[in-house]
Protein backbone atom coordinates (compact mmCIF):
# COMPACT_ATOMS: atom_id res chain seq x y z
CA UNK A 1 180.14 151.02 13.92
CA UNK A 2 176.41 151.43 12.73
CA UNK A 3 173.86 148.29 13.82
CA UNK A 4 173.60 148.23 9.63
CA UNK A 5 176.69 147.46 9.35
CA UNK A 6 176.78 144.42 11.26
CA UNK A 7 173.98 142.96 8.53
CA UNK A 8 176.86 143.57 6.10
CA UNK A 9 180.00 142.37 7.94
CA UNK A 10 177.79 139.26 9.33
CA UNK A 11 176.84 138.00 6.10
CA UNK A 12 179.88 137.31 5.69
CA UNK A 13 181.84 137.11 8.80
CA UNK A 14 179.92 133.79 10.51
CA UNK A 15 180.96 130.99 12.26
CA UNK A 16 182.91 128.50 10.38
CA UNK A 17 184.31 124.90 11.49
CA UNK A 18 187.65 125.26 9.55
CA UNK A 19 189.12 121.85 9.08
CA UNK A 20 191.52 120.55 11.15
CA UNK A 21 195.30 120.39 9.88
CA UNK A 22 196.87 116.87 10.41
CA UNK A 23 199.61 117.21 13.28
CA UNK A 24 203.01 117.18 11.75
CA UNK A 25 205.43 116.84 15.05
CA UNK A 26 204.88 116.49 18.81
CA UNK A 27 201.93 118.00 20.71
CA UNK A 28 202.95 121.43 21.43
CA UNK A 29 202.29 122.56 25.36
CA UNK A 30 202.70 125.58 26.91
CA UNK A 31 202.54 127.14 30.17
CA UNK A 32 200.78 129.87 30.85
CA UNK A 33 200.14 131.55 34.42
CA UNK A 34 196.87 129.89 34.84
CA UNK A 35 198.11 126.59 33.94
CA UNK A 36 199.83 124.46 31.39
CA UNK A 37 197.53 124.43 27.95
CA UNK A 38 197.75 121.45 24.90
CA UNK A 39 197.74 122.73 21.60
CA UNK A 40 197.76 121.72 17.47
CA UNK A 41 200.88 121.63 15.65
CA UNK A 42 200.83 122.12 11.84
CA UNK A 43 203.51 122.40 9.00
CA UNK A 44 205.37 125.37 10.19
CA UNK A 45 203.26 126.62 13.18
CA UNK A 46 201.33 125.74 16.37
CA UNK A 47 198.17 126.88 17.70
CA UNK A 48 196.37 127.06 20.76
CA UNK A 49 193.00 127.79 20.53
CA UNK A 50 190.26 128.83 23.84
CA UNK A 51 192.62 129.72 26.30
CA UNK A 52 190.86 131.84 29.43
CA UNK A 53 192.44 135.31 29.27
CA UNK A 54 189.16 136.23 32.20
CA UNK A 55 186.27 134.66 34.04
CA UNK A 56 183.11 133.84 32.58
CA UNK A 57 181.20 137.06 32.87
CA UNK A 58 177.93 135.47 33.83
CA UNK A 59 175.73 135.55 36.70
CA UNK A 60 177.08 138.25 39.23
CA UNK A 61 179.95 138.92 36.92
CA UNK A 62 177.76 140.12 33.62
CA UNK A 63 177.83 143.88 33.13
CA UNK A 64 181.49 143.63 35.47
CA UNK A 65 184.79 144.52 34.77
CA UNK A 66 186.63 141.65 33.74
CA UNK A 67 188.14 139.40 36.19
CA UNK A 68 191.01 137.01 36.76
CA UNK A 69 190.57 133.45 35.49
CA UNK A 70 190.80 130.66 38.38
CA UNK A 71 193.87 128.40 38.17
CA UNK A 72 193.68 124.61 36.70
CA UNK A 73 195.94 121.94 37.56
CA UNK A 74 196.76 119.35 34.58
CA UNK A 75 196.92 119.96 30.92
CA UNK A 76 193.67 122.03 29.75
CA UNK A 77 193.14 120.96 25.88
CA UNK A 78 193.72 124.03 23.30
CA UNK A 79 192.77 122.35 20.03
CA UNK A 80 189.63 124.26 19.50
CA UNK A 81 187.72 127.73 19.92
CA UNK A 82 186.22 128.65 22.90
CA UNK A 83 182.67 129.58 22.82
CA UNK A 84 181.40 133.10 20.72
CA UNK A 85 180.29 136.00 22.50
CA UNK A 86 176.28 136.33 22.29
CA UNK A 87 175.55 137.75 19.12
CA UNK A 88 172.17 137.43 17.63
CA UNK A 89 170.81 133.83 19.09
CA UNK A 90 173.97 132.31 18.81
CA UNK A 91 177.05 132.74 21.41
CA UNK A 92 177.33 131.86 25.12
CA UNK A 93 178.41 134.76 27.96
CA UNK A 94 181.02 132.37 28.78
CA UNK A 95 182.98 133.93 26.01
CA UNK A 96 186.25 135.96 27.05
CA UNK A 97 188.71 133.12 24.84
CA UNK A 98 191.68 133.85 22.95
CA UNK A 99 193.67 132.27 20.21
CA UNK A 100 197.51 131.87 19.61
CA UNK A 101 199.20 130.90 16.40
CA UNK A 102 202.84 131.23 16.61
CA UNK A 103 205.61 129.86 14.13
CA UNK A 104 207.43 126.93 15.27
CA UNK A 105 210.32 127.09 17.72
CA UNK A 106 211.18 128.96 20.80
CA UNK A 107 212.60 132.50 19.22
CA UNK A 108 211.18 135.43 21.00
CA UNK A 109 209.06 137.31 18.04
CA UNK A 110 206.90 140.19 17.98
CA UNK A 111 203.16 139.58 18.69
CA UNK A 112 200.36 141.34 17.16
CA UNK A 113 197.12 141.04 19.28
CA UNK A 114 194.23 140.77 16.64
CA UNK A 115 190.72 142.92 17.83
CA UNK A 116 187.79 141.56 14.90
CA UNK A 117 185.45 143.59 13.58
CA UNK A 118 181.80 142.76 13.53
CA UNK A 119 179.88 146.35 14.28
CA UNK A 120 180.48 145.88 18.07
CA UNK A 121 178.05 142.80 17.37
CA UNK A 122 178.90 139.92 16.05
CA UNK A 123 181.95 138.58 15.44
CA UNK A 124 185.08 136.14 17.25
CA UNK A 125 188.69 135.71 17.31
CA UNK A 126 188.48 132.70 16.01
CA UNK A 127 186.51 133.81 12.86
CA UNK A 128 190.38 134.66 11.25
CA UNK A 129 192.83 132.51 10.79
CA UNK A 130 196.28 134.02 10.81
CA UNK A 131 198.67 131.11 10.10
CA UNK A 132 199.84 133.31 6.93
CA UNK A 133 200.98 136.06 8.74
CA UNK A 134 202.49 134.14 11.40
CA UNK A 135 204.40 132.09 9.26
CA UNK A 136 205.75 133.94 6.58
CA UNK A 137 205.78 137.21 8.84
CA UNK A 138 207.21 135.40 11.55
CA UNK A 139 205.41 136.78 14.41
CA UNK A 140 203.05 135.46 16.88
CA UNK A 141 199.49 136.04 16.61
CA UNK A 142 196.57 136.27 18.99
CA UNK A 143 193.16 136.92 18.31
CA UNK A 144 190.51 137.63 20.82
CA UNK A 145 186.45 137.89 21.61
CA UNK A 146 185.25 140.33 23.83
CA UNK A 147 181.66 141.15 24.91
CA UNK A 148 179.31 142.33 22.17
CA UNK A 149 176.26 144.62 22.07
CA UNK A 150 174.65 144.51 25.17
CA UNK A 151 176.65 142.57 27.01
CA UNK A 152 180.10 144.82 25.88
CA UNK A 153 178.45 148.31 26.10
CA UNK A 154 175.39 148.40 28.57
CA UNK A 155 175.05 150.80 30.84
CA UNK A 156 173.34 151.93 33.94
CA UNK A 157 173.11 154.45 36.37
CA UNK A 158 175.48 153.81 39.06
CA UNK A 159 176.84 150.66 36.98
CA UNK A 160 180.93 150.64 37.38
CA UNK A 161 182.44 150.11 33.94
CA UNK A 162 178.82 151.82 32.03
CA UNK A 163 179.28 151.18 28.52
CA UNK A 164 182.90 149.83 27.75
CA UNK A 165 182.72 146.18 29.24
CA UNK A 166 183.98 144.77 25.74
CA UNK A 167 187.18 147.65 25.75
CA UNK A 168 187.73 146.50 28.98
CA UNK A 169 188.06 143.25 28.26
CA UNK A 170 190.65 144.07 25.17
CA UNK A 171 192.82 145.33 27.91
CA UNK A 172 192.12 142.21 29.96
CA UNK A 173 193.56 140.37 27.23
CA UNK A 174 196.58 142.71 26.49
CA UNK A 175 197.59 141.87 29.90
CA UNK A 176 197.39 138.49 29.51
CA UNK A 177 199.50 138.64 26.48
CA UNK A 178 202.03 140.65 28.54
CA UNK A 179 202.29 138.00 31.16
CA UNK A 180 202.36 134.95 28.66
CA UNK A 181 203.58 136.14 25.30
CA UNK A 182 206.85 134.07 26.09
CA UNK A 183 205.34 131.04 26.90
CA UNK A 184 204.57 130.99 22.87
CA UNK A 185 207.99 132.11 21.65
CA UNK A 186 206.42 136.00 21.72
CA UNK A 187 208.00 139.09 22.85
CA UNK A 188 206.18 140.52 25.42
CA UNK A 189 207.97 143.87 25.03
CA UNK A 190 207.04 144.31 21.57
CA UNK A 191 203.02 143.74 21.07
CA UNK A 192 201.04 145.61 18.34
CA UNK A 193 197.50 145.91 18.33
CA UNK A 194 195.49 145.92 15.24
CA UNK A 195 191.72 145.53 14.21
CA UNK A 196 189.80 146.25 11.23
CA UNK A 197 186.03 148.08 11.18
CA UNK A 198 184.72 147.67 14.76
CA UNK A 199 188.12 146.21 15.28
CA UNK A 200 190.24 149.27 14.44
CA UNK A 201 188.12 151.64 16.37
CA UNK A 202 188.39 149.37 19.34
CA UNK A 203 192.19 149.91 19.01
CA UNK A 204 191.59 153.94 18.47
CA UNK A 205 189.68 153.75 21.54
CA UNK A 206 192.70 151.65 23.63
CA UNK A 207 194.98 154.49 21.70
CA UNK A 208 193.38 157.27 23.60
CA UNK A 209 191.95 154.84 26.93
CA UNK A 210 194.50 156.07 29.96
CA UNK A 211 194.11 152.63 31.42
CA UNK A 212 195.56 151.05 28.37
CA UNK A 213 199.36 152.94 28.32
CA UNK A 214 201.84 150.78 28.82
CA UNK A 215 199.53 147.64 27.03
CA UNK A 216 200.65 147.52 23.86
CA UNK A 217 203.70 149.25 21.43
CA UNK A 218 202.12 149.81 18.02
CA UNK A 219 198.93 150.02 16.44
CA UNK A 220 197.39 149.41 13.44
CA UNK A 221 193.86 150.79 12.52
CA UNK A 222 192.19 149.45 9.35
CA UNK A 223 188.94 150.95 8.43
CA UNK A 224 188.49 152.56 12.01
CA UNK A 225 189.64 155.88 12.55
CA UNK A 226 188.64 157.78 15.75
CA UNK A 227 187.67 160.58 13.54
CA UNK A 228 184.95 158.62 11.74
CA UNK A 229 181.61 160.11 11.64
CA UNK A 230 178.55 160.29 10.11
CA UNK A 231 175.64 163.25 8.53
CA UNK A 232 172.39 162.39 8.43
CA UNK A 233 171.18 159.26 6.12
CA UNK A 234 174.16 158.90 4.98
CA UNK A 235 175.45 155.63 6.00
CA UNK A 236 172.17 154.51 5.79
CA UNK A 237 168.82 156.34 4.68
CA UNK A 238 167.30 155.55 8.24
CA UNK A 239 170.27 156.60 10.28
CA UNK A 240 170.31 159.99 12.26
CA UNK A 241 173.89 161.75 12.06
CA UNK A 242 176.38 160.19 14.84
CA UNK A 243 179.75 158.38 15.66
CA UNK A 244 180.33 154.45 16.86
CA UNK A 245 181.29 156.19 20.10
CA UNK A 246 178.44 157.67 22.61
CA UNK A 247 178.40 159.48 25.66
CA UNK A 248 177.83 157.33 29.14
CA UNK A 249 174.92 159.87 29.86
CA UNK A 250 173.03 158.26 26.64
CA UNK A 251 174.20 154.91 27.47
CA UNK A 252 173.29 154.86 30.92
CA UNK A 253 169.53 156.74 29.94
CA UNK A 254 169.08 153.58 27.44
CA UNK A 255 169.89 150.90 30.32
CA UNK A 256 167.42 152.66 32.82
CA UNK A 257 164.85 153.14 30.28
CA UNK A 258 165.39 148.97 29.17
CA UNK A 259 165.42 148.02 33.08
CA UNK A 260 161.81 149.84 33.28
CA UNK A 261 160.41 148.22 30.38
CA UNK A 262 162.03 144.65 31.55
CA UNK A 263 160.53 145.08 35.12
CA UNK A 264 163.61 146.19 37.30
CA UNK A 265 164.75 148.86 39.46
CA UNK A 266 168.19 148.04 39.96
CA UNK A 267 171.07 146.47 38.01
CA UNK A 268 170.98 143.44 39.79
CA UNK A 269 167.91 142.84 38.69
CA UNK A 270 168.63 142.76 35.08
CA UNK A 271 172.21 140.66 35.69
CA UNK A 272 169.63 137.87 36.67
CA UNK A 273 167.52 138.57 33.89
CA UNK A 274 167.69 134.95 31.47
CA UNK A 275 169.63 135.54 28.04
CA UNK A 276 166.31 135.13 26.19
CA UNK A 277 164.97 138.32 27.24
CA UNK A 278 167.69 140.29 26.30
CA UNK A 279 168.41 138.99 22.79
CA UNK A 280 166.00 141.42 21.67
CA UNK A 281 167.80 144.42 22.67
CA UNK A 282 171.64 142.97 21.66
CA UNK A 283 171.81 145.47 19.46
CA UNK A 284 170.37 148.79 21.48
CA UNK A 285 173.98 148.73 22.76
CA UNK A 286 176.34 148.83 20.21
CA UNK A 287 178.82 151.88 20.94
CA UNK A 288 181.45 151.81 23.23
CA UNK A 289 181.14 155.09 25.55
CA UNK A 290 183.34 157.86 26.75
CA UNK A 291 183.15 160.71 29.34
CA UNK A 292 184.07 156.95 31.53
CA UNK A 293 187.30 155.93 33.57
CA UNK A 294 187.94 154.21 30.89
CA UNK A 295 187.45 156.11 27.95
CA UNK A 296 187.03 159.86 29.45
CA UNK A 297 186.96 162.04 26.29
CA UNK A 298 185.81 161.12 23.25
CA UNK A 299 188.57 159.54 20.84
CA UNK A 300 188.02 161.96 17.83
CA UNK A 301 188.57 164.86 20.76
CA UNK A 302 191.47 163.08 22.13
CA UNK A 303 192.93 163.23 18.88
CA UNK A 304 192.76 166.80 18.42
CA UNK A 305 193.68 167.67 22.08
CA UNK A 306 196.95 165.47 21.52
CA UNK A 307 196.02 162.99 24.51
CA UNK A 308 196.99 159.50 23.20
CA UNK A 309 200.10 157.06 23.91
CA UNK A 310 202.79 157.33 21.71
CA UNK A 311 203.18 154.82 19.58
CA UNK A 312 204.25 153.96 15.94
CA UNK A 313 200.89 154.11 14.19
CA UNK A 314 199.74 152.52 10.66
CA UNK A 315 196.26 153.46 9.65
CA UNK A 316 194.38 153.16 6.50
CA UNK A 317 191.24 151.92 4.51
CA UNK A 318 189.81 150.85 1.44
CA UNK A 319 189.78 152.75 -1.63
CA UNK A 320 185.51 151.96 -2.08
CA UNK A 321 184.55 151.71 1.55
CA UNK A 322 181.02 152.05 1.46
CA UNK A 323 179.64 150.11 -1.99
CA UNK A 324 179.24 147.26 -0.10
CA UNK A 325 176.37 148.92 1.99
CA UNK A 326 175.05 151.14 -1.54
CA UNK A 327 174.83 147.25 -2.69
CA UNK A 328 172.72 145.99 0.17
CA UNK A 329 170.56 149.06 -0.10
CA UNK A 330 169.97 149.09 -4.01
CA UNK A 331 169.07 145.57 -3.57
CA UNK A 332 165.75 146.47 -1.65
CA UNK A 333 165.18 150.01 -2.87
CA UNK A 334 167.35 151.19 -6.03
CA UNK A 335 168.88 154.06 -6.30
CA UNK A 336 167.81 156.23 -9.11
CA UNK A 337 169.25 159.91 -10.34
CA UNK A 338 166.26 161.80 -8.09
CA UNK A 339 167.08 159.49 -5.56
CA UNK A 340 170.50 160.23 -4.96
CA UNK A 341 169.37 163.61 -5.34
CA UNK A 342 167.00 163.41 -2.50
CA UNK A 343 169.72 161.37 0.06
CA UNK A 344 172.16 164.45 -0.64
CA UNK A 345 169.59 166.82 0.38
CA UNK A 346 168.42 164.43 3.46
CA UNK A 347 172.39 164.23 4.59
CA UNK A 348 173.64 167.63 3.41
CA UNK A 349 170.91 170.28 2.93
CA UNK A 350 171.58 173.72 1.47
CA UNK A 351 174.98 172.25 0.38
CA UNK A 352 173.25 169.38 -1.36
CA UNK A 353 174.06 170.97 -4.94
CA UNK A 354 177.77 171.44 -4.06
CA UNK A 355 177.90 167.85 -3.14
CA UNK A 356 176.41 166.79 -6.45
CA UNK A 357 178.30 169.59 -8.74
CA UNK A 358 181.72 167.53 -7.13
CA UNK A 359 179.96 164.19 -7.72
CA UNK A 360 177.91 164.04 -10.73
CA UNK A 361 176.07 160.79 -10.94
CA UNK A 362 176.47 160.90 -14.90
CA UNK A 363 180.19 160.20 -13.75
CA UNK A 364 179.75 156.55 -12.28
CA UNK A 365 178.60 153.31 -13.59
CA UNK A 366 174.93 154.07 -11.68
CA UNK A 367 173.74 156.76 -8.77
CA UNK A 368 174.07 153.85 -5.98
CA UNK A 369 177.89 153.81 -7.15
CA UNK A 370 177.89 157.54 -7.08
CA UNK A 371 176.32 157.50 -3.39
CA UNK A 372 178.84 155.20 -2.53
CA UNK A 373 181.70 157.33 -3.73
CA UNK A 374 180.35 160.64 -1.44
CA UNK A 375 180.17 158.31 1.49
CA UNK A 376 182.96 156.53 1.65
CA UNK A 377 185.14 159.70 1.12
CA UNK A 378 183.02 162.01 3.92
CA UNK A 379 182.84 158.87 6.20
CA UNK A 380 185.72 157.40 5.71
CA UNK A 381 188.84 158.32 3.58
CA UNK A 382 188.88 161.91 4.34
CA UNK A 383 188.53 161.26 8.48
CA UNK A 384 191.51 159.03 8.49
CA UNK A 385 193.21 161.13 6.28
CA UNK A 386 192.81 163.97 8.72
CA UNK A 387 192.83 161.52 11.61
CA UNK A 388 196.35 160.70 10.22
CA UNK A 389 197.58 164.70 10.36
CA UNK A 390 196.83 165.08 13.82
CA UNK A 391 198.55 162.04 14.99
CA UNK A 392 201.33 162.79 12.90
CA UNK A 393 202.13 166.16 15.09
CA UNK A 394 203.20 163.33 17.71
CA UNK A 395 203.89 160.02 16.39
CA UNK A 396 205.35 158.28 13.43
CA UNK A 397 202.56 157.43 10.90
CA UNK A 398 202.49 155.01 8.28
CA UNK A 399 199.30 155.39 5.93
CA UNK A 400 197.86 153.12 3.27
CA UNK A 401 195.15 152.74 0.95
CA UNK A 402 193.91 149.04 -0.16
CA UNK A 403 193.29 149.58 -3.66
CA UNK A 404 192.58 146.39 -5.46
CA UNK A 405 189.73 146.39 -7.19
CA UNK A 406 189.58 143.23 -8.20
CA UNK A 407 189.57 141.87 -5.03
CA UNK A 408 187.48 138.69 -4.64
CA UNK A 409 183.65 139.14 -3.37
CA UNK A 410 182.16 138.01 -0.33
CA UNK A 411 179.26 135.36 -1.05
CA UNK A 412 177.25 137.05 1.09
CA UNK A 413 176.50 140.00 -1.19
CA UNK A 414 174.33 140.76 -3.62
CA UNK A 415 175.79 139.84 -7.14
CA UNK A 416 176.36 142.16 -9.83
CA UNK A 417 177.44 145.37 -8.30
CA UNK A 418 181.00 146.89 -9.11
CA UNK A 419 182.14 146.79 -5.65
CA UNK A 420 185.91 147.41 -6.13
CA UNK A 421 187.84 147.71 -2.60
CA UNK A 422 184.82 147.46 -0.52
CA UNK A 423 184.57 147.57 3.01
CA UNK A 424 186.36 144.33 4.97
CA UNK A 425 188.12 143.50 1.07
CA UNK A 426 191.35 143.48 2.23
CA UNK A 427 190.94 141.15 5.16
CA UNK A 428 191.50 137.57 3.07
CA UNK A 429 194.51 139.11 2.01
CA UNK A 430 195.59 139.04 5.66
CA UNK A 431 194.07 136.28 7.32
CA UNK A 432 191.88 133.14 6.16
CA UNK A 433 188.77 134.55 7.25
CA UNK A 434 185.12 132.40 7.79
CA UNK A 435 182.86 133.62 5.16
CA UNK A 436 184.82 135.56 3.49
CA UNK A 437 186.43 134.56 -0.27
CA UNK A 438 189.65 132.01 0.32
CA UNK A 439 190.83 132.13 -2.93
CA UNK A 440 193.13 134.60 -4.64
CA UNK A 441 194.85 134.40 -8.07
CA UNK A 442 198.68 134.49 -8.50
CA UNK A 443 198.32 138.51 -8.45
CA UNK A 444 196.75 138.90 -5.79
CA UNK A 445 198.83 136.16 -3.79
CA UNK A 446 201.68 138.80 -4.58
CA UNK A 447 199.93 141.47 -3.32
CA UNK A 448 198.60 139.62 -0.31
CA UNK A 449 202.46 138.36 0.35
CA UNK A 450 203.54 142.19 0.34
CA UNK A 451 201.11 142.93 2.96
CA UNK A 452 202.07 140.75 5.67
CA UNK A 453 205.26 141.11 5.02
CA UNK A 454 205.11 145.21 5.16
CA UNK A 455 202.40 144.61 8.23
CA UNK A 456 204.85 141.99 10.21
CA UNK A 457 207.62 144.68 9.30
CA UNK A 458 205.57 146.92 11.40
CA UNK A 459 204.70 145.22 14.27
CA UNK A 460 208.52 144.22 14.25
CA UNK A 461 210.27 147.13 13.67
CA UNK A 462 207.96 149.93 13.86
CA UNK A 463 208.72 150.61 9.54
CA UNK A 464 207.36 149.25 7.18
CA UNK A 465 207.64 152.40 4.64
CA UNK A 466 208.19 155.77 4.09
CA UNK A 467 206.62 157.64 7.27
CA UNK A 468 203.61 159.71 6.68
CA UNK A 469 203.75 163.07 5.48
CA UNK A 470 200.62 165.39 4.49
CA UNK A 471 198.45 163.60 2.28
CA UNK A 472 200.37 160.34 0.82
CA UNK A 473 199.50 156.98 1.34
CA UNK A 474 201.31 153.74 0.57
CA UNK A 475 198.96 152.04 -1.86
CA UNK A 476 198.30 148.42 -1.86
CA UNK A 477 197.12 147.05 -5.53
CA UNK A 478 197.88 144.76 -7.82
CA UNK A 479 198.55 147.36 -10.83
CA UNK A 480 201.77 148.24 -11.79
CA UNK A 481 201.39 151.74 -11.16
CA UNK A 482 202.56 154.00 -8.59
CA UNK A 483 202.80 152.60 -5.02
CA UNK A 484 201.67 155.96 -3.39
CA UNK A 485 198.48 157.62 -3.88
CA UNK A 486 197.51 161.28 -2.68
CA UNK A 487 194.81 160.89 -0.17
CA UNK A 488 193.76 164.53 -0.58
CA UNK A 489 193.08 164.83 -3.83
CA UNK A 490 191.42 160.67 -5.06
CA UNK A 491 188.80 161.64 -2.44
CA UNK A 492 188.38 165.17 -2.38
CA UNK A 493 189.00 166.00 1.22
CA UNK A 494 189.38 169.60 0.41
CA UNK A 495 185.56 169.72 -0.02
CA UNK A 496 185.21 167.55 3.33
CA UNK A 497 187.36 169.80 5.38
């Protein structure tokens, strides 16, 4: 997703020691094919945290496809996070660590393999803690890093693997999970993949990657459709028109012109470059690429040309996507009536008016609210929505809409805007999350207890409701109103079509 968005997302997505639960029974142990691993056991659960699904990508290995991990004799110690993925000035390459949290006993359950969000740059597994859903869902849970900006999505010309090192490592880790899901009381025949933002269109791309069928036997996409896309200065003023996917030929361009400017000719070169003279340019790559081996059409292509595995799908967003980034931007420069005006024209041109007729400011509580509205249904709701028709002509489909308005607000934004379901809102209803809110009042534990249990119905069954069909979603809000909602017409896709 867009480098702005990471300034959102990591306000509020950082690095948090979460305090350690006092063991309640024996040290759990497990025994993976790399080696036998130590873990935490709480009330109800165990976890095992920094477990080596690949290498350290460093030295020869940065800007490689991932590689196996090297065997270790005794009992490696799983009781805390391995180490971030560079991100900013914080985060070591020595990064590719996952995390397991799986109810307590031996019972073969479904897993669901956890890809965080983050803008493709910042970000970790271990950000989101998912004893909730393993618990009271009753499935196992894994979360994951991969490589970030530069050292995820480089490219080069010549360069094996140009611009999808951090995808590759997602299927790295699926594999791993498929070799040791049972070693945690997981089902290795029954693994869903799921992510949110950054997350959910790393699980788009895995949807429509050829080298990932076969990985993984459901998805769920939250806030990451492969048909997302952007006009001009619309997700942010600055921003040209684009997608968080790019073409290797653009990727590969960017590394050659960086190795010029950093003094190399070759690739090698720049794999021994020191850390400190890239952080600079972490986020220059932030998209992962296509026309690759990996990724070889573009996912919102793929899509319409039918070419993704079949698998049980559930797919949604937020109901106010994008007033978390009109609140970040009226902070600095507020939105007035001719300013809105003048963003419409910047994103929409001649059709400016038509926008505007459809969306009068006069209708919402200010024009950065009214900004908010147009983007979040041209670059979000209405893409999934139609992202959701086309893979509904080959797989089952389960759409929802996170609706709660009231939902609690992240510290790290500005105070005093009416952000309703913004962007990453429905996340602490999922997962303990660092930075985000932790607490929730008794309505919104209901809520938040309806959907792990309808998301760990999923990933167990493949049905969690009634499969999509045209425009309805299953809506997820505290209210006592109707639990569907017509996609079509809340965000008037019929002038987005």
């Amino acid at each position: 997703m867009p480098r702005i968005s990471a300034l959102l997302i990591g306000a509020f997505l950082t690095a948090l020691a979460l305090p350690a639960t006092p063991a309640v029974a024996s040290t759990p142990v497990a025994v993976t094919d790399a080696g036998t691993v130590q873990g935490t056991a709480h009330d109800g659960y165990r976890t095992f945290q920094g477990i080596p699904y690949a290498a350290p990508p460093t030295g020869d290995l940065r800007w490689r496809d991932p590689q196996p991990v090297t065997p270790w004799s005794g009992v490696r110690d799983a009781t805390a996070p391995g180490n971030r993925c560079p991100q900013g000035t914080t985060g070591d390459e020595d990064c590719l660590y996952l995390n397991v949290t799986a109810p307590q006993g031996a019972k073969r359950r479904p897993v669901v393999v956890w890809l965080h969000g983050g803008s493709f740059t910042g970000g970790a597994g271990s950000d989101y803690d998912p004893h909730r859903m393993a618990v009271d869902g009753d499935v196992v849970v894994v979360t994951v890093n991969y490589r970030l900006g530069i050292y995820g999505y480089f490219g080069y010309p010549g360069l094996a693997g140009s611009g999808d090192f951090g995808l590759a490592d997602q299927q790295a880790a699926l594999r791993w999970v498929r070799r040791n899901a049972a070693a945690f009381g997981g089902d290795p025949t029954n693994v869903t993949l799921a992510g949110q933002s950054a997350g959910g269109m790393s699980v788009c791309s895995q949807l429509t990657s050829p080298s990932a069928a076969g990985l993984f036997d459901k998805a769920i996409i939250q806030s990451g459709s492969c048909l997302i896309d952007y006009p001009k200065a619309l997700f942010w003023p600055t921003m040209p028109a684009g997608s968080p996917w790019t073409s290797r030929a653009a990727v590969e361009s960017a590394g050659s012109t960086l190795g010029t400017a950093l003094g190399c000719t070759d690739v090698d070169c720049l794999r021994h470059k020191p850390a400190a003279q890239l952080v600079d340019h972490l986020g220059q790559f932030a998209k992962p690429a296509y026309d690759t081996p990996l990724l070889p059409t573009e996912p919102a292509q793929a899509l319409r040309e039918g070419r993704f595995q079949r698998v049980p799908v559930l797919q949604g967003g937020t109901r106010d996507e994008h007033r978390g980034f009109a609140a970040v931007l009226n902070l600095g420069h507020p939105i007035t009536e001719q300013g809105y005006h003048d963003l419409l024209v910047q994103s929409f041109g001649d059709q400016a008016d038509a926008v505007a007729e459809r969306y009068p400011a006069s209708d919402y509580p200010s024009p950065a609210v009214a900004w908010a509205t147009v983007a979040t249904d041209r670059i979000w709701s209405c893409p999934t929505l139609a992202g959701d028709r086309l893979l509904a002509r080959h797989i089952p489909v389960y759409a929802y809409e996170f609706a709660d308005r009231t939902a609690p607000v992240s510290a790290g934004l500005p105070p005093g805007f009416p952000y309703g379901a913004y962007h990453a809102s429905e996340l602490p209803y999922l997962f303990d999350v660092a930075g985000l809110p932790t607490t929730l009042d008794a309505d919104q534990q209901q809520l938040a207890a309806r959907m792990i249990r309808d998301w760990a119905r999923f990933a167990t069954t493949g049905h969690p409701w009634q499969r999509f069909d045209d425009s309805e979603a299953h809506s997820f809000t505290t209210d006592d109103g109707p639990r569907t909602v017509d996609l079509d017409d809340e965000h008037n896709c019929d002038l987005w079509t």
